[in-house]
N, C-alpha and C. Protein backbone atom coordinates (compact mmCIF):
# COMPACT_ATOMS: atom_id res chain seq x y z
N UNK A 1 16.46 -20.80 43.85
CA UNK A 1 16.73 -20.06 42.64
C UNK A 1 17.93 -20.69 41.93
N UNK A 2 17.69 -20.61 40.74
CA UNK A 2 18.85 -21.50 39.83
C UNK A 2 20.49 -20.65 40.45
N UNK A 3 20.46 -19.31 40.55
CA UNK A 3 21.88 -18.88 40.56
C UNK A 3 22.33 -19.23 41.97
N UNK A 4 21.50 -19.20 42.79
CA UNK A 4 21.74 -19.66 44.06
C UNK A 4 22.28 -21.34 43.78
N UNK A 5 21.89 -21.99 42.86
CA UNK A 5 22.66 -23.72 43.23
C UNK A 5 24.29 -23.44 43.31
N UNK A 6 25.10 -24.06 43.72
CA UNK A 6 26.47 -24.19 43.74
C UNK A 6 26.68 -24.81 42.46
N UNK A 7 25.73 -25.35 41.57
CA UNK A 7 26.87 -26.59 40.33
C UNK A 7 26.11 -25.83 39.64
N UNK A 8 25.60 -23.98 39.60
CA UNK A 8 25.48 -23.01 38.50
C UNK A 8 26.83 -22.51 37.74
N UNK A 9 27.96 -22.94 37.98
CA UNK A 9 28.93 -22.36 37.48
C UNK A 9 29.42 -23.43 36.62
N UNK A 10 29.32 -24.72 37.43
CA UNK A 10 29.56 -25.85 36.15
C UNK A 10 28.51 -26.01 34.77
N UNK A 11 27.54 -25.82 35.40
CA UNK A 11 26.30 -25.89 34.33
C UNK A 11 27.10 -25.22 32.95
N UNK A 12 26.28 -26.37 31.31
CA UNK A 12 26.80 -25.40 30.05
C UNK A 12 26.08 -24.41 30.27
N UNK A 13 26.66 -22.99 29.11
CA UNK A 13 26.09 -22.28 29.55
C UNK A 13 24.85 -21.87 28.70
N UNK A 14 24.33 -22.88 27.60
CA UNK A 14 23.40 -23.06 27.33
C UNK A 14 22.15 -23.44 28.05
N UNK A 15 22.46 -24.59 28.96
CA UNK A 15 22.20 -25.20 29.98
C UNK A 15 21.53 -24.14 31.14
N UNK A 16 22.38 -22.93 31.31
CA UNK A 16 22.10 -22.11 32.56
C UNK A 16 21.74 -21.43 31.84
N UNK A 17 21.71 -20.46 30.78
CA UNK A 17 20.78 -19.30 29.92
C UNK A 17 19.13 -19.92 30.34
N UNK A 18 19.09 -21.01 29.87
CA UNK A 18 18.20 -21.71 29.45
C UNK A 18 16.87 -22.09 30.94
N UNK A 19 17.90 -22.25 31.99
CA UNK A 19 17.58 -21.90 33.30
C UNK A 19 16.92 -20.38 33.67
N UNK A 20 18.19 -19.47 33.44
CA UNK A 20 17.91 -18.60 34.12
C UNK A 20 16.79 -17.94 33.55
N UNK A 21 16.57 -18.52 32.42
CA UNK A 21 15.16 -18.00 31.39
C UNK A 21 14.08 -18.40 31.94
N UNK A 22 13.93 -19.78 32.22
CA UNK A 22 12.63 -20.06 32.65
C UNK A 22 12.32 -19.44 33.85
N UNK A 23 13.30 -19.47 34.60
CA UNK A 23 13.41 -19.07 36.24
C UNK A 23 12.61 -17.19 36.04
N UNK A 24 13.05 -16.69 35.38
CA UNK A 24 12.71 -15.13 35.18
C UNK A 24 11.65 -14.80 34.12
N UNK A 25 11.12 -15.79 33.43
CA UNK A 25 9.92 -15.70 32.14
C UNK A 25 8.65 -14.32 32.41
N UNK A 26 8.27 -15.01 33.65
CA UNK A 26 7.33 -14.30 33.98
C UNK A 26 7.50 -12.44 34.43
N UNK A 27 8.72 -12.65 35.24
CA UNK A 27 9.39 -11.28 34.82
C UNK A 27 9.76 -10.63 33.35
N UNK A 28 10.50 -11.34 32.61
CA UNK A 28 10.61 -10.91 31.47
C UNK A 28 9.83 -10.32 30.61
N UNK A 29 8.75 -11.41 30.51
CA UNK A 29 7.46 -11.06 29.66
C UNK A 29 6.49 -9.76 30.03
N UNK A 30 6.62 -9.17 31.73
CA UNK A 30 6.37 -8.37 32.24
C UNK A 30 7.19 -7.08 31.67
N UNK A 31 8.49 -7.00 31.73
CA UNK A 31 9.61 -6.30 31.29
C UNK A 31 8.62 -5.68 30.17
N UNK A 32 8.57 -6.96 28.83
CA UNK A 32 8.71 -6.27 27.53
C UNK A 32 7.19 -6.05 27.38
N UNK A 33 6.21 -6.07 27.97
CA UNK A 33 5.37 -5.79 28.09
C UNK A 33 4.90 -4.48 27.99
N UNK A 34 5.76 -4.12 29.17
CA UNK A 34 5.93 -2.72 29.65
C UNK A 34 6.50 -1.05 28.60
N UNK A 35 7.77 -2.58 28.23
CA UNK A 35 8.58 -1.73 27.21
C UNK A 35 8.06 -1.54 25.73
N UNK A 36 6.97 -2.65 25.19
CA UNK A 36 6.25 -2.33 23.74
C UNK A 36 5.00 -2.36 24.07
N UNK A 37 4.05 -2.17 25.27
CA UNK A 37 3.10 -1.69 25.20
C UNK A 37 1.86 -2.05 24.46
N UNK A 38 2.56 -3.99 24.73
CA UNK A 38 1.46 -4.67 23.45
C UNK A 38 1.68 -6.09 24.24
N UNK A 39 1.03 -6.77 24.54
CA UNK A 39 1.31 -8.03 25.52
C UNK A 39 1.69 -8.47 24.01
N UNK A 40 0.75 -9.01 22.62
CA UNK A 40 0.63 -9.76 21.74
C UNK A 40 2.52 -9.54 21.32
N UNK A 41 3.30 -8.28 21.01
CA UNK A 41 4.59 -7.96 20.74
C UNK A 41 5.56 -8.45 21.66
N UNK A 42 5.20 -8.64 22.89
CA UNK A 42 5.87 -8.74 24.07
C UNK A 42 6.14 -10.56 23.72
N UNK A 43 5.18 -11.08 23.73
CA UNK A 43 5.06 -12.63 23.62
C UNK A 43 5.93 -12.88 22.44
N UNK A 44 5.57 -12.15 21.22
CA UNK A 44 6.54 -12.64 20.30
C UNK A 44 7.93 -12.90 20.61
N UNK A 45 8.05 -10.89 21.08
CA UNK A 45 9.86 -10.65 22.09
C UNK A 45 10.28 -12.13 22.64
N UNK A 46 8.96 -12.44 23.42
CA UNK A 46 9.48 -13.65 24.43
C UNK A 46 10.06 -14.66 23.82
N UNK A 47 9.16 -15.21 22.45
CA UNK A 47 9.37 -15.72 22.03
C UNK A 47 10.72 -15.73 21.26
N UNK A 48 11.20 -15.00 20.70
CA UNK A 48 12.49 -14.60 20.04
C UNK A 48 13.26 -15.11 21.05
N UNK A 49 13.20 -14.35 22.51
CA UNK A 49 14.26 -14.38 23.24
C UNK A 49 14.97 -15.91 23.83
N UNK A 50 13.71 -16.60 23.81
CA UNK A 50 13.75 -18.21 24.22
C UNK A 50 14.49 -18.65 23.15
N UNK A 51 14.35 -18.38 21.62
CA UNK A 51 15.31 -18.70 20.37
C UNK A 51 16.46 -18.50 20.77
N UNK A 52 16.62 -17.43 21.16
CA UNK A 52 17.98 -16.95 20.78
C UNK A 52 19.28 -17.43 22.02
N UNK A 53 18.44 -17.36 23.11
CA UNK A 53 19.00 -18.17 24.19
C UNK A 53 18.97 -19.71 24.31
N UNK A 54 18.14 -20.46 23.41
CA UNK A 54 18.64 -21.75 22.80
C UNK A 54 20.29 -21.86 21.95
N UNK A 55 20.43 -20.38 21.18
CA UNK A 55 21.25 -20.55 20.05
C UNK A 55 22.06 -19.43 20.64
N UNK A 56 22.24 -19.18 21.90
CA UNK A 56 23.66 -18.47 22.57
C UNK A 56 24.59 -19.64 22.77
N UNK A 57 24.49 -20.65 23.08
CA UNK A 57 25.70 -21.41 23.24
C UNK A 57 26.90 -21.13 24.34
N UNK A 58 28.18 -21.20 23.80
CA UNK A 58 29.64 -20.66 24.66
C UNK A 58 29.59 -19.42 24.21
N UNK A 59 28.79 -18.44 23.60
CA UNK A 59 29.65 -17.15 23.13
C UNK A 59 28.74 -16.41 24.32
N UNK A 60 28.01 -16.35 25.13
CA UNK A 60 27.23 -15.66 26.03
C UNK A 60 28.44 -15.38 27.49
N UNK A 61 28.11 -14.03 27.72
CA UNK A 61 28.93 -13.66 28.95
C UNK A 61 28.15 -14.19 30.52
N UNK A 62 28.81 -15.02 31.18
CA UNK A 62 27.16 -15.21 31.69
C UNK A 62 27.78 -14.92 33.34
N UNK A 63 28.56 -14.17 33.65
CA UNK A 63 28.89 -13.57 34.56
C UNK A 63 27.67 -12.89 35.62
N UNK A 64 26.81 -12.67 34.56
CA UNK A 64 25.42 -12.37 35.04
C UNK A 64 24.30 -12.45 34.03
N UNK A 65 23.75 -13.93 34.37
CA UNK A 65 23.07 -14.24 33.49
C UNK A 65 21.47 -13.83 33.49
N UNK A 66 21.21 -12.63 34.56
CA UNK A 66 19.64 -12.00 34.39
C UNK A 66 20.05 -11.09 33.34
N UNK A 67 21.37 -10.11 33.95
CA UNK A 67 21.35 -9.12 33.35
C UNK A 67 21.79 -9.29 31.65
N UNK A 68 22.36 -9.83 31.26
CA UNK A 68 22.62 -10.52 30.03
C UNK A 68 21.30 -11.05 29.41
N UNK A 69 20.13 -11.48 30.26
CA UNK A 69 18.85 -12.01 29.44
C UNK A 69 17.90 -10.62 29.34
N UNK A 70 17.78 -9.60 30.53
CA UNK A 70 17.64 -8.79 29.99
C UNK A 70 17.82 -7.61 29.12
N UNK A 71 19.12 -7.49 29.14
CA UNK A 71 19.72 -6.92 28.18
C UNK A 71 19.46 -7.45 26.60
N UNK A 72 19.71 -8.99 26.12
CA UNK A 72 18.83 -9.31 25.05
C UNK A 72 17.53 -9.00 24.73
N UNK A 73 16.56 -8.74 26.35
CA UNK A 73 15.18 -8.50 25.89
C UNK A 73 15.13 -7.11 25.75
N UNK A 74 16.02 -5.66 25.76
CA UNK A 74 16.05 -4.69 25.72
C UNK A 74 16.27 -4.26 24.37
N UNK A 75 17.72 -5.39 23.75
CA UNK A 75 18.23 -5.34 22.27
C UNK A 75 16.64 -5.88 21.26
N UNK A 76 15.57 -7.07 21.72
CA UNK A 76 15.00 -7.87 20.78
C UNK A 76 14.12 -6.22 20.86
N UNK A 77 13.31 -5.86 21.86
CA UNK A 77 12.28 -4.84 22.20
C UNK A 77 12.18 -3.64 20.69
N UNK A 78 13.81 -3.39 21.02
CA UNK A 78 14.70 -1.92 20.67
C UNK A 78 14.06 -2.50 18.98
N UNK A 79 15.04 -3.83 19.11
CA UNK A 79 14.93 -4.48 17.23
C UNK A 79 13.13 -4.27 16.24
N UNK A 80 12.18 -4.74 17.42
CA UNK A 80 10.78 -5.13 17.18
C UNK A 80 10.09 -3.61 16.98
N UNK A 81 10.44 -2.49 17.89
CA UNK A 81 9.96 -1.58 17.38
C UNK A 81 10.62 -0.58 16.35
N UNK A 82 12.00 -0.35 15.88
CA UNK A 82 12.58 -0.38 14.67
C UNK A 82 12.13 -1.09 13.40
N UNK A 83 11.76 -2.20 13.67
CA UNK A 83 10.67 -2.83 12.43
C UNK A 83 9.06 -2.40 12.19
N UNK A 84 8.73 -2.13 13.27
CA UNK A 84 7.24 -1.28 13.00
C UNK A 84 7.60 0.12 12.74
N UNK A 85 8.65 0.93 13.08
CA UNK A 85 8.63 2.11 12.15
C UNK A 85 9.12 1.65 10.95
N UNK A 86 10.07 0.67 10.61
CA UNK A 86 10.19 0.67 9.10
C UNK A 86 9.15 0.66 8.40
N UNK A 87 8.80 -0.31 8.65
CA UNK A 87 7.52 -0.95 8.07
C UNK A 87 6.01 0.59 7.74
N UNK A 88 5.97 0.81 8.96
CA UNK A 88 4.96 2.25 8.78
C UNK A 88 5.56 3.06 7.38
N UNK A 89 6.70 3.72 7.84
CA UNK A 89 7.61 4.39 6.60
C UNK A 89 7.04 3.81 5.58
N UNK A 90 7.46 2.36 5.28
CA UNK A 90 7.44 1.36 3.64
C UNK A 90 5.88 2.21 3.53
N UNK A 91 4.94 1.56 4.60
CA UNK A 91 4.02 1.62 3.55
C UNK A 91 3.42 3.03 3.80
N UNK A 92 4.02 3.88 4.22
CA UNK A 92 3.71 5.96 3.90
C UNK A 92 4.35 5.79 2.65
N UNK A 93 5.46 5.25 2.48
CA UNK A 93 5.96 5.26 0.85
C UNK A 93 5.18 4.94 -0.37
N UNK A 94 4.79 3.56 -0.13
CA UNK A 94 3.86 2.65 -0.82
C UNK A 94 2.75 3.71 -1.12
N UNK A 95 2.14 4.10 -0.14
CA UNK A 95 1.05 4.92 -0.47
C UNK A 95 0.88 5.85 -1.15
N UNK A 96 2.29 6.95 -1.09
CA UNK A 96 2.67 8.57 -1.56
C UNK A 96 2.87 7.51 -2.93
N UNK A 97 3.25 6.25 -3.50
CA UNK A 97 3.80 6.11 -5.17
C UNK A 97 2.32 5.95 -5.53
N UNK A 98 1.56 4.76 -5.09
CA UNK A 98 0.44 4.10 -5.33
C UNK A 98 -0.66 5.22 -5.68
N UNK A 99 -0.51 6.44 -4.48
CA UNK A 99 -2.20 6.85 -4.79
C UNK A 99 -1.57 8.77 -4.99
N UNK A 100 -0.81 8.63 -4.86
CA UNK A 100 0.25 10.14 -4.84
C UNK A 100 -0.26 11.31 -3.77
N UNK A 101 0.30 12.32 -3.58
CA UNK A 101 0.32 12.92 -2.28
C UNK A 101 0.27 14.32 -2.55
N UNK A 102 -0.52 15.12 -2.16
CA UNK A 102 -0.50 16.29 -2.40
C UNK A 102 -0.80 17.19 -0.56
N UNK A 103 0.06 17.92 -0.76
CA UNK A 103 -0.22 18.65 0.76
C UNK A 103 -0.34 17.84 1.75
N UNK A 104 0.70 16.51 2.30
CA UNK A 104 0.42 16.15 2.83
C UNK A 104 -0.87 14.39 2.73
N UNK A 105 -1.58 15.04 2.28
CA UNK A 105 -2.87 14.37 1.94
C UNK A 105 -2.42 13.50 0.72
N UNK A 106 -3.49 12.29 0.95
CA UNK A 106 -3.21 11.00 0.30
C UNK A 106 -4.33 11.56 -1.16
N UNK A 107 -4.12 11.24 -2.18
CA UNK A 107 -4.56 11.47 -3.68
C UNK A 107 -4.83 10.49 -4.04
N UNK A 108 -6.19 9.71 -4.68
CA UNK A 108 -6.29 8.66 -4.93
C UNK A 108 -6.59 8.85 -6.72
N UNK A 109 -5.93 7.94 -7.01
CA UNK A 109 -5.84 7.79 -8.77
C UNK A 109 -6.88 7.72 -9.27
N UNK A 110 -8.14 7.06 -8.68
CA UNK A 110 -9.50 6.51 -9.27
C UNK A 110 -10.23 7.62 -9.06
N UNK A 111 -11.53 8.17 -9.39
CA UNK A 111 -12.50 9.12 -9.15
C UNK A 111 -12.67 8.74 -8.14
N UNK A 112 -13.94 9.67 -7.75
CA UNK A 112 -14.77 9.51 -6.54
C UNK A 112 -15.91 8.58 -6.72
N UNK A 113 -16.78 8.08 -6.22
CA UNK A 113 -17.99 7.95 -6.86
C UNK A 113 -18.98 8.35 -7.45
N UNK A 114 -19.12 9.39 -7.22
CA UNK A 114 -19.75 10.98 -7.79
C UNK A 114 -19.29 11.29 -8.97
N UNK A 115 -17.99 11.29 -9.04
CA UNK A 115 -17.23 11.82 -9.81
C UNK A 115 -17.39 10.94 -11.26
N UNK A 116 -17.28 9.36 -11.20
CA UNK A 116 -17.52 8.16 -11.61
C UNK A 116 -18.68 8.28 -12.65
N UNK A 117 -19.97 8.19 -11.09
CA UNK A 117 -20.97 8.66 -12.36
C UNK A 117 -21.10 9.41 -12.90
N UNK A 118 -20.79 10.85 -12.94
CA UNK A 118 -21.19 12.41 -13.40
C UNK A 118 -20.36 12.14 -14.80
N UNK A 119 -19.35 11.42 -14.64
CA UNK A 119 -18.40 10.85 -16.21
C UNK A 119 -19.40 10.09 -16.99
N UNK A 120 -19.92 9.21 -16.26
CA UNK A 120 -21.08 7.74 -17.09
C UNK A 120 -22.20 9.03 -17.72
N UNK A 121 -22.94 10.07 -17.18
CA UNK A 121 -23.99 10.55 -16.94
C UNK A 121 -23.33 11.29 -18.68
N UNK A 122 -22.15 12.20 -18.60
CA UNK A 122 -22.00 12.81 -19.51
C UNK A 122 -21.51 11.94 -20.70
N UNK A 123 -20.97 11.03 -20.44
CA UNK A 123 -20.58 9.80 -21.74
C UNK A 123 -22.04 9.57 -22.27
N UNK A 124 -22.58 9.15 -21.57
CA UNK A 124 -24.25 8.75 -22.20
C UNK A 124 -24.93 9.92 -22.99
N UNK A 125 -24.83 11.32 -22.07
CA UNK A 125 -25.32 12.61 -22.81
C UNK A 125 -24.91 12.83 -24.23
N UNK A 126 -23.06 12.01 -24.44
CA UNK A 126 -22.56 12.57 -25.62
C UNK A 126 -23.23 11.48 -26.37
N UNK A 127 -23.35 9.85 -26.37
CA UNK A 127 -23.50 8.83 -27.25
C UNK A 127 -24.85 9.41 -27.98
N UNK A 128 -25.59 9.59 -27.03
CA UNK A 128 -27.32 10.07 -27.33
C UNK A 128 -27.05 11.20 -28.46
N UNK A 129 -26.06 12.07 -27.78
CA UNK A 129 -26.21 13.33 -28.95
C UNK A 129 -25.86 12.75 -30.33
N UNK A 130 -25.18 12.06 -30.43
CA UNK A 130 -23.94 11.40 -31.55
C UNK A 130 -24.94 10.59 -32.53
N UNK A 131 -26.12 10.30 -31.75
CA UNK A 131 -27.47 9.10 -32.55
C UNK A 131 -28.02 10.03 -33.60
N UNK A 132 -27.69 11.59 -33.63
CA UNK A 132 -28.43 12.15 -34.14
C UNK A 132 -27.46 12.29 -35.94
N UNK A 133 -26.42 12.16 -35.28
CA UNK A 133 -25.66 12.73 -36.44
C UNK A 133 -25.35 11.11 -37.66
N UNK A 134 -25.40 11.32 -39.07
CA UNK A 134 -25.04 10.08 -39.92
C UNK A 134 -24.29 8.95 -39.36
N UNK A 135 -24.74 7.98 -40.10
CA UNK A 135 -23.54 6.76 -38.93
C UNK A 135 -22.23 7.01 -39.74
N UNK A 136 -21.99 7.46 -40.56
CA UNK A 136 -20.46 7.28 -40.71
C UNK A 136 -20.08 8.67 -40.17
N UNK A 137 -20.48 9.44 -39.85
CA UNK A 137 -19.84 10.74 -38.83
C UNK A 137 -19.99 10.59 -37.50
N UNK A 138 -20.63 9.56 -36.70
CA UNK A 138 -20.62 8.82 -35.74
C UNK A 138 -19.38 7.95 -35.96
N UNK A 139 -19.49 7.04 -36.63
CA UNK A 139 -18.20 6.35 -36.91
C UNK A 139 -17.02 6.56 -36.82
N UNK A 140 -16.68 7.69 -37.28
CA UNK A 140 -15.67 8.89 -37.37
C UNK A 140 -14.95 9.36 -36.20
N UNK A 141 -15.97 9.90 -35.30
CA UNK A 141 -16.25 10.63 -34.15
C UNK A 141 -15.63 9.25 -33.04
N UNK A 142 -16.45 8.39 -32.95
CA UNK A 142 -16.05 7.01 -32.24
C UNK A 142 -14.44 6.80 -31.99
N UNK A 143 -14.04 6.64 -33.54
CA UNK A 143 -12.64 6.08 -33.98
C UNK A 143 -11.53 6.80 -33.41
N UNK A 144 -11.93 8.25 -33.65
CA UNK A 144 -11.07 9.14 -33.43
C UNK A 144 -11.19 9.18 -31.99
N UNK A 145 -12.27 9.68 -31.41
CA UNK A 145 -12.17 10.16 -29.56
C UNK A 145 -12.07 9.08 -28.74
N UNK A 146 -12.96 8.30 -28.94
CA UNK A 146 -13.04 7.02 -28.33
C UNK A 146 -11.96 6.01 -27.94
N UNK A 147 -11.27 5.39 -29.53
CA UNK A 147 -10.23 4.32 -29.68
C UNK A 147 -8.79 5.07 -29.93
N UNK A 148 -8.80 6.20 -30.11
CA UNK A 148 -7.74 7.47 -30.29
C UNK A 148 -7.07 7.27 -31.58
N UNK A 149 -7.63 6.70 -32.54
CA UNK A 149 -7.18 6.71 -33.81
C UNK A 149 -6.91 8.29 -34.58
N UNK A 150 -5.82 8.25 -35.58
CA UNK A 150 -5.21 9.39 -35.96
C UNK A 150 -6.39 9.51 -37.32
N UNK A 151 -6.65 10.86 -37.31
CA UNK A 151 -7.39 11.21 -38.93
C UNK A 151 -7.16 9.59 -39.80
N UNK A 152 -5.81 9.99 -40.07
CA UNK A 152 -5.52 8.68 -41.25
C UNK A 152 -5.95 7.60 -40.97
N UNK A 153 -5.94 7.26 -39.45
CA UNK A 153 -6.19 5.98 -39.59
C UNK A 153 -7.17 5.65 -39.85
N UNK A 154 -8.44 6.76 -39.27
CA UNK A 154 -9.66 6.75 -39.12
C UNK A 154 -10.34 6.38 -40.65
N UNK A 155 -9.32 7.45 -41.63
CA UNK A 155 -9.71 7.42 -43.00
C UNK A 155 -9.18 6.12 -43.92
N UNK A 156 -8.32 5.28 -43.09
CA UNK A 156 -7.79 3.76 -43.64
C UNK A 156 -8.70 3.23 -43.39
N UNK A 157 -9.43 3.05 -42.18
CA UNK A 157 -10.42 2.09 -41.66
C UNK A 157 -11.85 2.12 -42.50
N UNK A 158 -12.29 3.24 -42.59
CA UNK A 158 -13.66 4.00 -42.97
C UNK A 158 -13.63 4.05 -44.52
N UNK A 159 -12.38 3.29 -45.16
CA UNK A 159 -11.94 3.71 -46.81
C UNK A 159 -12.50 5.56 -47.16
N UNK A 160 -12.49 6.16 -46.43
CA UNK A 160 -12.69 7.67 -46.82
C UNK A 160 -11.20 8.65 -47.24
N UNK A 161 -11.20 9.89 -47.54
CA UNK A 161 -10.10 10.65 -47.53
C UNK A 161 -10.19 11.18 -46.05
N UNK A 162 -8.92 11.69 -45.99
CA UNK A 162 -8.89 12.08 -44.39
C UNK A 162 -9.10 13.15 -44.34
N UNK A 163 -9.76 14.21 -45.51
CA UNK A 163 -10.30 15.47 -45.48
C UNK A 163 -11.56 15.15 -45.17
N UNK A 164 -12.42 14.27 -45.80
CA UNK A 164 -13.89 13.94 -45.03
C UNK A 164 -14.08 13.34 -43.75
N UNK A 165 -12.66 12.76 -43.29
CA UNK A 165 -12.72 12.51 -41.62
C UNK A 165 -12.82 14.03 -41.07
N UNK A 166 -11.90 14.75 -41.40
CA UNK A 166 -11.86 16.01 -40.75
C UNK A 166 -13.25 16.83 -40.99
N UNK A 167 -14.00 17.07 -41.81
CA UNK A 167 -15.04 17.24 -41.81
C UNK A 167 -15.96 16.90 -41.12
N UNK A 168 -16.35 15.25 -41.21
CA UNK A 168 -17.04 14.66 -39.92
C UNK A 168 -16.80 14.90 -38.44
N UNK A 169 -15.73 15.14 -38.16
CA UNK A 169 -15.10 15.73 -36.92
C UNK A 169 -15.37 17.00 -36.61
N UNK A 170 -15.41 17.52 -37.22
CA UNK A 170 -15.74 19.51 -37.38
C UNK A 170 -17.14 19.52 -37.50
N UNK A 171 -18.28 18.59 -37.97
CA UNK A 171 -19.29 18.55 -37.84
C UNK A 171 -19.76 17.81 -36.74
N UNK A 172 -19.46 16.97 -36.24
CA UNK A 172 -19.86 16.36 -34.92
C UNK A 172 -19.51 17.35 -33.40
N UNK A 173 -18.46 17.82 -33.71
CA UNK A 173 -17.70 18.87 -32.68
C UNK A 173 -18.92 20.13 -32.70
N UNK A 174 -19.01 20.53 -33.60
CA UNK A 174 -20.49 21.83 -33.90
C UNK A 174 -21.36 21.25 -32.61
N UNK A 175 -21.73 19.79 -33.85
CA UNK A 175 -23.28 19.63 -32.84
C UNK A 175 -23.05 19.34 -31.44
N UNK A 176 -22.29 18.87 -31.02
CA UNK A 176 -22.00 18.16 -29.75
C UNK A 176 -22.36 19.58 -28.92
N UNK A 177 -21.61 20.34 -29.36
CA UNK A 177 -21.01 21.93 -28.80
C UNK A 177 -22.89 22.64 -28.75
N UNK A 178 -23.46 22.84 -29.74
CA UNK A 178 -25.47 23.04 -29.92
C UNK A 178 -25.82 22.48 -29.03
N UNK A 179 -25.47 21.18 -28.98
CA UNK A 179 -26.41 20.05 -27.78
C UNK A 179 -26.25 20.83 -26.47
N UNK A 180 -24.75 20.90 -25.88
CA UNK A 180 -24.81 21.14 -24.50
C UNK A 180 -24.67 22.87 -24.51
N UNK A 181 -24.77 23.72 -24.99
CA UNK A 181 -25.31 24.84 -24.73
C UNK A 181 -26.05 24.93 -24.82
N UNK A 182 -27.20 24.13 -25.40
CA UNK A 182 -28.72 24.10 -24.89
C UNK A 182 -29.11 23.61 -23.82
N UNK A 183 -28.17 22.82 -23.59
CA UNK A 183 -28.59 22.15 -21.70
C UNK A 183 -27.45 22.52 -20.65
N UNK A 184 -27.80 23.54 -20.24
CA UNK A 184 -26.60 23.81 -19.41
C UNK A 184 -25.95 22.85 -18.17
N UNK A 185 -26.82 22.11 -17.57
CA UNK A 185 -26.39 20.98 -17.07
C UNK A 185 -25.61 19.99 -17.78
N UNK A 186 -25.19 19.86 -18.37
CA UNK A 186 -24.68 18.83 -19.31
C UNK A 186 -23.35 19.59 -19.42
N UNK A 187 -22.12 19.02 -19.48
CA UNK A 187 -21.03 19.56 -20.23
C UNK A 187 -20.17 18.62 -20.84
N UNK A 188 -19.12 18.81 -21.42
CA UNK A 188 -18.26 18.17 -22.05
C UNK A 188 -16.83 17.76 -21.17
């Protein structure tokens, strides 16, 4: 065993970290195994720990150099699963901004699919109704609901007064309103 040689005390103590690492790997990796409950996390640990005991140098206490390597693999362990709760947190955060949160429960911004079409189903119900009415009260109707243009603008675009936009609007609104109280499936 490396601590057992007599010229372990002369050794740098890069030199003997570096020893007492290989000498105990297979323990170690067992250790953090144990301790994150993920061989794939554990290997990384290992991996870290072989870094970092390259880049201990003279500042390492090495009075006892297992307990000092495990003690790093206790600090890397402690570090590795502190980053998977951050990380979880970030993205419970990410999620509650992205899709918003109600009771707990995740809220998603987009419809459903159902929901999706039953929108397409009634957009189509209204265009169809709209075929019936003049094209410039269609026109009207378009400008305004559709592209969200103001009366005026509607009546800049259309060269009309913006009392006959409002008209066309008050007449398309009627029929729209006839159409789907005749079909009660249908709504607005």
């Amino acid at each position: 065993m490396v601590t057992d040689n007599p010229d372990f005390a002369r050794m740098p103590t890069e030199a003997t970290l570096l020893a007492v690492y290989l000498a105990k790997r297979l323990a170690l990796r067992q250790f953090l195994v144990t301790r994150l409950r993920n061989r794939e996390e554990a290997d990384d640990a290992l991996q870290d720990l072989y870094l970092k005991v390259r880049r201990a140098g003279d500042q390492a206490d090495l009075s006892n150099p297992v307990s000092y390597l495990f003690k790093m693999a206790v600090n890397l362990a402690r570090d590795q699963q502190r980053g998977k709760r951050r990380a979880v947190l970030r993205e419970e955060d990410w999620g509650n901004i992205a899709y918003g949160a109600a009771g707990g429960q995740s809220v998603a911004d987009t419809p459903s699919a159902e929901d999706g079409y039953a929108a397409k189903q009634k957009l189509a119900a209204v265009r169809a109704a709209l075929e019936t009415l003049s094209p410039q009260c269609q026109r009207a109707f378009l400008l305004h609901k559709f592209e969200g243009l103001s009366h005026r603008e509607v009546a800049d675009r259309l060269d009309i007064s913006t009392s006959t936009v409002e008209k066309h609007m008050n007449t398309a609104m009627k029929h729209l309103i006839r159409t789907f109280d005749r079909d009660q499936n249908a709504t607005l």
